[in-house]
PDB file of N, CA and C in Angstrom:
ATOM      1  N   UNK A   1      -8.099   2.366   4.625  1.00  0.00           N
ATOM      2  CA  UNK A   1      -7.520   2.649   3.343  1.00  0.00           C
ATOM      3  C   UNK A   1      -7.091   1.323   2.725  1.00  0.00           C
ATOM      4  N   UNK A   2      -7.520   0.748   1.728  1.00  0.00           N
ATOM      5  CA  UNK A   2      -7.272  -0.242   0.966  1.00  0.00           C
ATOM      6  C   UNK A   2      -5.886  -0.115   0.316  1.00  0.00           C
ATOM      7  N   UNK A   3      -4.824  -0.639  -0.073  1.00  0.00           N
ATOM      8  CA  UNK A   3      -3.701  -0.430  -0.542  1.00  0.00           C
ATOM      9  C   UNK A   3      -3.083  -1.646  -1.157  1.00  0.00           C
ATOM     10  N   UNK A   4      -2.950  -1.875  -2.441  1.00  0.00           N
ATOM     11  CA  UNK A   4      -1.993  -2.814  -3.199  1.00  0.00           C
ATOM     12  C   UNK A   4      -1.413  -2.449  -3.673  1.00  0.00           C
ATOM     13  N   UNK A   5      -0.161  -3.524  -3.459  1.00  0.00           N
ATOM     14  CA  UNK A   5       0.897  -3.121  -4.349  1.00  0.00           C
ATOM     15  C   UNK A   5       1.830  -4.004  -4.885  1.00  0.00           C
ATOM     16  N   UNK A   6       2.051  -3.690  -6.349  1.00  0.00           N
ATOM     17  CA  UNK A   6       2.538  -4.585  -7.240  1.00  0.00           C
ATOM     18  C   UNK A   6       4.362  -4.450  -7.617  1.00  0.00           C
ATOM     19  N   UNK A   7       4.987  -5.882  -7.215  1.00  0.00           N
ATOM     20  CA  UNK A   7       6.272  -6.538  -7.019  1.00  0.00           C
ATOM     21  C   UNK A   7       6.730  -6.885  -7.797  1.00  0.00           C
ATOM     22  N   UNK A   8       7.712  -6.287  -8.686  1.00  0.00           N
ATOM     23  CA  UNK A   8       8.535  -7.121  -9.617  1.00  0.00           C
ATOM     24  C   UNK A   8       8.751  -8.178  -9.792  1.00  0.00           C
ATOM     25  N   UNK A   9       8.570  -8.984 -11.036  1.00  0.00           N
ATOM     26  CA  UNK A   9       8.987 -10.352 -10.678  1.00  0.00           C
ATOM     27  C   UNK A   9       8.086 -11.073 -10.220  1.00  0.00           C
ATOM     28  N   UNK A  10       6.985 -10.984  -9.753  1.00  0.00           N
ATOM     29  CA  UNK A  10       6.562 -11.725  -8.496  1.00  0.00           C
ATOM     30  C   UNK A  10       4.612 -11.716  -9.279  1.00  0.00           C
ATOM     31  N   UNK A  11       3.981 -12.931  -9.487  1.00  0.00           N
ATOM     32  CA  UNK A  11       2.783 -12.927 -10.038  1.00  0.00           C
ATOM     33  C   UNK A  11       1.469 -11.990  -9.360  1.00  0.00           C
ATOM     34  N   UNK A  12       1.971 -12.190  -8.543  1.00  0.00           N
ATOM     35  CA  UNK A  12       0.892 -12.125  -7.009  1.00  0.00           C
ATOM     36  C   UNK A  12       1.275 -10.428  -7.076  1.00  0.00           C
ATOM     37  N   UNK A  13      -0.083  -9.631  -6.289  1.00  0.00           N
ATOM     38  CA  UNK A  13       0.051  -8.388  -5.118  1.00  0.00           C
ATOM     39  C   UNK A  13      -0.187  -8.741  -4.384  1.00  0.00           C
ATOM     40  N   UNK A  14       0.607  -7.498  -2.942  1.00  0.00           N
ATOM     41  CA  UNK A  14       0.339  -7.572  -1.783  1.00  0.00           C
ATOM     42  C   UNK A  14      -0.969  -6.706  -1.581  1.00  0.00           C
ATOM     43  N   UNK A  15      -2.124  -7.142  -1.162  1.00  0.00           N
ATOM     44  CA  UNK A  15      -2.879  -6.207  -0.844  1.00  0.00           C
ATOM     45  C   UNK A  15      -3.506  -6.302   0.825  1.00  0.00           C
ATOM     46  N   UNK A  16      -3.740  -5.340   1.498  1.00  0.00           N
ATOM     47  CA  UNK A  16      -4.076  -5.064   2.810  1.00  0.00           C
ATOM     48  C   UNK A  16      -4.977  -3.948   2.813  1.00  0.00           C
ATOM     49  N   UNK A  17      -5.608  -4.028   3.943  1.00  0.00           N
ATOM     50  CA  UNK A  17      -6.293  -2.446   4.544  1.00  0.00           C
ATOM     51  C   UNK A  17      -5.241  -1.918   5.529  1.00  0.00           C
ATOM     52  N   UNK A  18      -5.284  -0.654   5.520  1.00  0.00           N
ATOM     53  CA  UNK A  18      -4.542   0.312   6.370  1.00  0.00           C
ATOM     54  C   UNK A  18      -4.933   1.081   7.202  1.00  0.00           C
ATOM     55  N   UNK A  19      -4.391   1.595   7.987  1.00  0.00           N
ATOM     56  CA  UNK A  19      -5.404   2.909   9.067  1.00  0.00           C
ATOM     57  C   UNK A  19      -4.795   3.762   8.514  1.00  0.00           C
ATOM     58  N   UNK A  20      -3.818   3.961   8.304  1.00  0.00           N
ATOM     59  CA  UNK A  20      -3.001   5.206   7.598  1.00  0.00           C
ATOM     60  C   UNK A  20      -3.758   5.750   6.554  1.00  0.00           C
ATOM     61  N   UNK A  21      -3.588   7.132   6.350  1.00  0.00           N
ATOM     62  CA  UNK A  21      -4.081   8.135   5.358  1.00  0.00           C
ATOM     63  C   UNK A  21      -3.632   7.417   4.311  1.00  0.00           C
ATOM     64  N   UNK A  22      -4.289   8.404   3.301  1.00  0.00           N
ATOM     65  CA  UNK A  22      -3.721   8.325   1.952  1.00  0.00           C
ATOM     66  C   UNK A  22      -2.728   9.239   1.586  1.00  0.00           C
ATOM     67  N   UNK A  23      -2.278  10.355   2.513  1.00  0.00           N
ATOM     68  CA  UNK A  23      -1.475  11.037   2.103  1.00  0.00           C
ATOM     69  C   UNK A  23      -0.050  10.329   3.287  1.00  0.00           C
ATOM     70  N   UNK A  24      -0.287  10.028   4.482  1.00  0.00           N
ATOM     71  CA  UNK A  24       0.878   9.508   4.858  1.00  0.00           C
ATOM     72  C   UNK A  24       1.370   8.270   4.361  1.00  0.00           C
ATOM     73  N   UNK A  25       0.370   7.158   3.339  1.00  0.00           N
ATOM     74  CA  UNK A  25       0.964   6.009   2.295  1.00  0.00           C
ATOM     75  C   UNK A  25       1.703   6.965   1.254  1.00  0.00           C
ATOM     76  N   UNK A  26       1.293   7.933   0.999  1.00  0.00           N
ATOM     77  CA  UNK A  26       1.755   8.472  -0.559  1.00  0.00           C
ATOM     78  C   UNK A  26       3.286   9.125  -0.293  1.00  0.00           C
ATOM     79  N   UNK A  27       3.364   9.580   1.052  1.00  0.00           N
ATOM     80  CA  UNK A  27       4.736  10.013   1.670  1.00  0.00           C
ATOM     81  C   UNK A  27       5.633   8.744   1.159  1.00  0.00           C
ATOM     82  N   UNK A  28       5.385   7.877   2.302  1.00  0.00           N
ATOM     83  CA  UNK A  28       6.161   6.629   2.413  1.00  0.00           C
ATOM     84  C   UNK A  28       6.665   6.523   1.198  1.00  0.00           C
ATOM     85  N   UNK A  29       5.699   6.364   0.237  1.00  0.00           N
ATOM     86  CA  UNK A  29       6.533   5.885  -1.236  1.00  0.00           C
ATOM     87  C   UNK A  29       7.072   6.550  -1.740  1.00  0.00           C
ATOM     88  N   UNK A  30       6.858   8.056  -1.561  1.00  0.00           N
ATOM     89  CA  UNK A  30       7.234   9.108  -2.311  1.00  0.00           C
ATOM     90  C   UNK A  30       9.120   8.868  -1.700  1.00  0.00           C
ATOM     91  N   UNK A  31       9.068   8.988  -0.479  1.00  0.00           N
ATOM     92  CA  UNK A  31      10.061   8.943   0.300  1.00  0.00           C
ATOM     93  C   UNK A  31      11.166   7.733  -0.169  1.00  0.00           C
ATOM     94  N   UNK A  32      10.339   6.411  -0.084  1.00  0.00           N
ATOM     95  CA  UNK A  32      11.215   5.411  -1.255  1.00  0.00           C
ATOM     96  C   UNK A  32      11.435   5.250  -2.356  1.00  0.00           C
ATOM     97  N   UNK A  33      10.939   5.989  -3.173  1.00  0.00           N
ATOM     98  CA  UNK A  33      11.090   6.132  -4.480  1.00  0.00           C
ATOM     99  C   UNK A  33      12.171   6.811  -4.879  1.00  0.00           C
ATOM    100  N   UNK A  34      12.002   8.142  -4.368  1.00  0.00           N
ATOM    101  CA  UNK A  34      13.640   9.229  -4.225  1.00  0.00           C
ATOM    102  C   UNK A  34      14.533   8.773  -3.795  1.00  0.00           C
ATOM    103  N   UNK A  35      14.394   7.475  -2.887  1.00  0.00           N
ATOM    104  CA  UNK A  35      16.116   7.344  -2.852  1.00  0.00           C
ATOM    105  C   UNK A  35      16.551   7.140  -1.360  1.00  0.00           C
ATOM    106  N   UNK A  36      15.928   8.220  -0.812  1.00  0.00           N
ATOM    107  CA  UNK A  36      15.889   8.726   0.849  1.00  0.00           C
ATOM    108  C   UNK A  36      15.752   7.492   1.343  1.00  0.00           C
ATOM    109  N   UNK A  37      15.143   6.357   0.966  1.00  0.00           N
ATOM    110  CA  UNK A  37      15.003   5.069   2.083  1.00  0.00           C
ATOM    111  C   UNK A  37      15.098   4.058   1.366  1.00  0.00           C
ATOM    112  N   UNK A  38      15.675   3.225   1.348  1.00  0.00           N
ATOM    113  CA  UNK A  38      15.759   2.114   0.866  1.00  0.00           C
ATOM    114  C   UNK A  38      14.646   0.875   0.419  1.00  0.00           C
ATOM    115  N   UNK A  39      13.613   1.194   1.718  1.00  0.00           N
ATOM    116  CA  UNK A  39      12.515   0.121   1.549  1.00  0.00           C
ATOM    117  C   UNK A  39      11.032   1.268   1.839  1.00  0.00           C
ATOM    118  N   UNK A  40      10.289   0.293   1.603  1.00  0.00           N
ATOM    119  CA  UNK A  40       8.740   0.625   2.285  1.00  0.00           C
ATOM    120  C   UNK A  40       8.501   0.258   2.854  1.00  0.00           C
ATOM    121  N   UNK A  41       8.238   0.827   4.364  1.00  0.00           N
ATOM    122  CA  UNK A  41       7.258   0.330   5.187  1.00  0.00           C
ATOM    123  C   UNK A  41       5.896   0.947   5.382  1.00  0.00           C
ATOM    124  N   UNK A  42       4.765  -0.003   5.270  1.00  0.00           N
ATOM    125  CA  UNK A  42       3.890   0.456   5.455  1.00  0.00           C
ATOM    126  C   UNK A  42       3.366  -0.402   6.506  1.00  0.00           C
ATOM    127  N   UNK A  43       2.001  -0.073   7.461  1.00  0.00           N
ATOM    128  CA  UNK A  43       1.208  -0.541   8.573  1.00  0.00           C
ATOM    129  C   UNK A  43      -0.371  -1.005   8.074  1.00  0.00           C
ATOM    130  N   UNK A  44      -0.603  -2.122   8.157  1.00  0.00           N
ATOM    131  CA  UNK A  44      -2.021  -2.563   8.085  1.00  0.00           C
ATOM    132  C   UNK A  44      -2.889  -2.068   9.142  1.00  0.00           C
ATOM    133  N   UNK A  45      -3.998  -2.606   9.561  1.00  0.00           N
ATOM    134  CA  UNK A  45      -5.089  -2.316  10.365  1.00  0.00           C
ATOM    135  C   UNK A  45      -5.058  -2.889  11.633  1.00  0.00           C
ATOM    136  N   UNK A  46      -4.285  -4.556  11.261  1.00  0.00           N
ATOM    137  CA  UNK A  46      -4.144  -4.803  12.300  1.00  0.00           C
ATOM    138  C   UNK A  46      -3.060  -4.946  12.917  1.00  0.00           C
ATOM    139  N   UNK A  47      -1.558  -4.435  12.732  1.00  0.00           N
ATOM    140  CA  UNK A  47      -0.601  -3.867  13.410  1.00  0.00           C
ATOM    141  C   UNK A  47       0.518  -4.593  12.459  1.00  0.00           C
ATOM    142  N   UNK A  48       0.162  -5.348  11.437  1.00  0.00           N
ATOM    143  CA  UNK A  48       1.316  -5.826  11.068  1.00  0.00           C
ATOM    144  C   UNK A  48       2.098  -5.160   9.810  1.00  0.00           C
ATOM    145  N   UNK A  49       3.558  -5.465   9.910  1.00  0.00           N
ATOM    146  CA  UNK A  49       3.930  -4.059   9.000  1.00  0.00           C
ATOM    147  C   UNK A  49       4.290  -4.746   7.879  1.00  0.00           C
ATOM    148  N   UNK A  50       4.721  -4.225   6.469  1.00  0.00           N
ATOM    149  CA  UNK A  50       5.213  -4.753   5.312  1.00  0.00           C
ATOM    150  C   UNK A  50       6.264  -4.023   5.170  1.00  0.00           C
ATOM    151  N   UNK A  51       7.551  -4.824   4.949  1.00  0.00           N
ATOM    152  CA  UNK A  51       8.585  -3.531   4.456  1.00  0.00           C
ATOM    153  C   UNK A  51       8.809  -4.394   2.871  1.00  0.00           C
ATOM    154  N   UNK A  52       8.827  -3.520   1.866  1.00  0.00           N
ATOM    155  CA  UNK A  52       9.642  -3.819   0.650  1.00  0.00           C
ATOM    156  C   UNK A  52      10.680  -3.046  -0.122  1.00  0.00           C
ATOM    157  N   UNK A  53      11.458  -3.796  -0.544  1.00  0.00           N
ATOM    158  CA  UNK A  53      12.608  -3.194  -0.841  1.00  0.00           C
ATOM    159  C   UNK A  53      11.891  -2.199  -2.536  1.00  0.00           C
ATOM    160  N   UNK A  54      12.490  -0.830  -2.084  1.00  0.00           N
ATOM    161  CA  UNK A  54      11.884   0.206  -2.827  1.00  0.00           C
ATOM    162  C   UNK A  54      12.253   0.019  -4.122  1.00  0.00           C
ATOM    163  N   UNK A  55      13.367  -0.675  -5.000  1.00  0.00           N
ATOM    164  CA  UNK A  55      14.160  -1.016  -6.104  1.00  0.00           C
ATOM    165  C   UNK A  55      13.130  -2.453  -6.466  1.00  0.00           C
ATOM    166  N   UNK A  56      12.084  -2.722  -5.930  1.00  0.00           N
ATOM    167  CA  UNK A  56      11.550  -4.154  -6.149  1.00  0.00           C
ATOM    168  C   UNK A  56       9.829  -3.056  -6.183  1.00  0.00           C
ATOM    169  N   UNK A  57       9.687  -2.130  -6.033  1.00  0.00           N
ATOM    170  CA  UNK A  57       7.981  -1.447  -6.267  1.00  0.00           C
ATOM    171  C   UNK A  57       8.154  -1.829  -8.218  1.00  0.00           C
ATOM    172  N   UNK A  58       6.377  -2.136  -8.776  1.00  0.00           N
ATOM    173  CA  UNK A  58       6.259  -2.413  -9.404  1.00  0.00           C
ATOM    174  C   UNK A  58       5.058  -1.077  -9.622  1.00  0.00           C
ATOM    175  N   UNK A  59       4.358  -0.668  -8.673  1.00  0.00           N
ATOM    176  CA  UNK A  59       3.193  -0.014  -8.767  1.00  0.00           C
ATOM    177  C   UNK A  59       2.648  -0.347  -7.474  1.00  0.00           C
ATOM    178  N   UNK A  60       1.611   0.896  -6.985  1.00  0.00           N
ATOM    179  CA  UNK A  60       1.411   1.113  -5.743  1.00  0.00           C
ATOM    180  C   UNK A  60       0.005   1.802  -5.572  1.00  0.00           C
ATOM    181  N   UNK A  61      -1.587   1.161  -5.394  1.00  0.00           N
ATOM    182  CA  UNK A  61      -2.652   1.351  -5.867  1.00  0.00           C
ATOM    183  C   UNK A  61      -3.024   1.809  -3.928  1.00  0.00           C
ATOM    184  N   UNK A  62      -3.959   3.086  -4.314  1.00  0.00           N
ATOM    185  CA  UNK A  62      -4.035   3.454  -2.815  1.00  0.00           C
ATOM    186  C   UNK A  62      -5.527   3.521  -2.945  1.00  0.00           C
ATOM    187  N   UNK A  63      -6.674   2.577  -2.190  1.00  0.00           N
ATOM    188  CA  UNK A  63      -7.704   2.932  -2.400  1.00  0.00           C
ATOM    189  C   UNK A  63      -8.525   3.992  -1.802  1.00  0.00           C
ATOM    190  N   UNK A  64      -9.761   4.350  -2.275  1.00  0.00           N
ATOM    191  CA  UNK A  64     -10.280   5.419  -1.312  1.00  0.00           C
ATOM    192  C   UNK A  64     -10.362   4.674   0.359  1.00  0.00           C
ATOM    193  N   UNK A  65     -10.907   5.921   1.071  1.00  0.00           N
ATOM    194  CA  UNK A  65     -11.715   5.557   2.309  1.00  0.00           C
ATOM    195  C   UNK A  65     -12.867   5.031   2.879  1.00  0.00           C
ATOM    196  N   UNK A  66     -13.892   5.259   1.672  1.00  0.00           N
ATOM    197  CA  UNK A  66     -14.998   4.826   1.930  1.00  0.00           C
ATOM    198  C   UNK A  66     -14.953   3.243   1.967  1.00  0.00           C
ATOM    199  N   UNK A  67     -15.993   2.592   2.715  1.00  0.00           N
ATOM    200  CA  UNK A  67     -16.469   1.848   3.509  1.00  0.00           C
ATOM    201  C   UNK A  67     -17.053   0.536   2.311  1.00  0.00           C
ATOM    202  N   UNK A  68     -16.605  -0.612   1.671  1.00  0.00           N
ATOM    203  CA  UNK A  68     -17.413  -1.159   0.712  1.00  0.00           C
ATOM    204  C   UNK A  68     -18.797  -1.237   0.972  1.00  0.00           C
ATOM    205  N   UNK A  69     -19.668  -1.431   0.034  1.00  0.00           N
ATOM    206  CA  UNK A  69     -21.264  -2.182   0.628  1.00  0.00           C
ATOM    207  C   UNK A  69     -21.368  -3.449   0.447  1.00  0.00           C
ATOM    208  N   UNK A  70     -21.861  -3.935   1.679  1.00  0.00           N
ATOM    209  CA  UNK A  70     -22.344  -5.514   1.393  1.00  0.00           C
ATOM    210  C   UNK A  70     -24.179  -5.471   0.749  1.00  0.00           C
ATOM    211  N   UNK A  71     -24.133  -6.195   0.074  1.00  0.00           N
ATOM    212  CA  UNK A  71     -25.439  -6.354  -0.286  1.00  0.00           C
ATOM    213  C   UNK A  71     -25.575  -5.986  -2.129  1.00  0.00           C
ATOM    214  N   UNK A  72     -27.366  -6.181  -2.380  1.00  0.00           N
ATOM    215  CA  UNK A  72     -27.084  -5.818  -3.681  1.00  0.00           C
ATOM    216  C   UNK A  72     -27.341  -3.948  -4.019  1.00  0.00           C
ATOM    217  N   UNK A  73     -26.750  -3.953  -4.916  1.00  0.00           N
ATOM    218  CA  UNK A  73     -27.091  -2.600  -4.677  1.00  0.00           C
ATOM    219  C   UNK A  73     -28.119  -2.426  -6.292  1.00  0.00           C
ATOM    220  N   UNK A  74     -29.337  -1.504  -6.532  1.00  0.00           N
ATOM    221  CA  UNK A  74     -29.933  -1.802  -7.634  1.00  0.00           C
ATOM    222  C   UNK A  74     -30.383  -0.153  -8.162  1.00  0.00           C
TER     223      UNK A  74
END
């Protein structure tokens, strides 16, 4: 699952791949957004985690699952 997400303030996104669903990313935020948690944590692919403080989300882009293609496509 591809996932960026955009930081107040801040020029740059964080973007990563995830193993996590798209519905257990959409929890997480849902969950920080309401209030219930203070930050986000989410898990990349390869074990490392991101927490951001939920009062600092700017926007939160969840990509599909499918697989990019390398090559040309015509």
């Amino acid at each position: 699952m591809d996932v960026r997400i955009g930081i107040q303030n801040s020029p740059r996104e964080l973007g990563f791949e995830s193993s996590q669903t798209a519905a257990e990313i959409q929890q997480a935020v849902e969950t920080a957004l309401s209030g219930q948690s203070a930050v986000l944590n989410l898990t990349d692919s390869k074990g490392n985690v991101y927490v951001v403080p939920a009062a600092a989300l700017a926007y939160i882009e969840i990509g599909s699952e499918e697989s990019r293609r390398i090559g040309f496509v015509g």
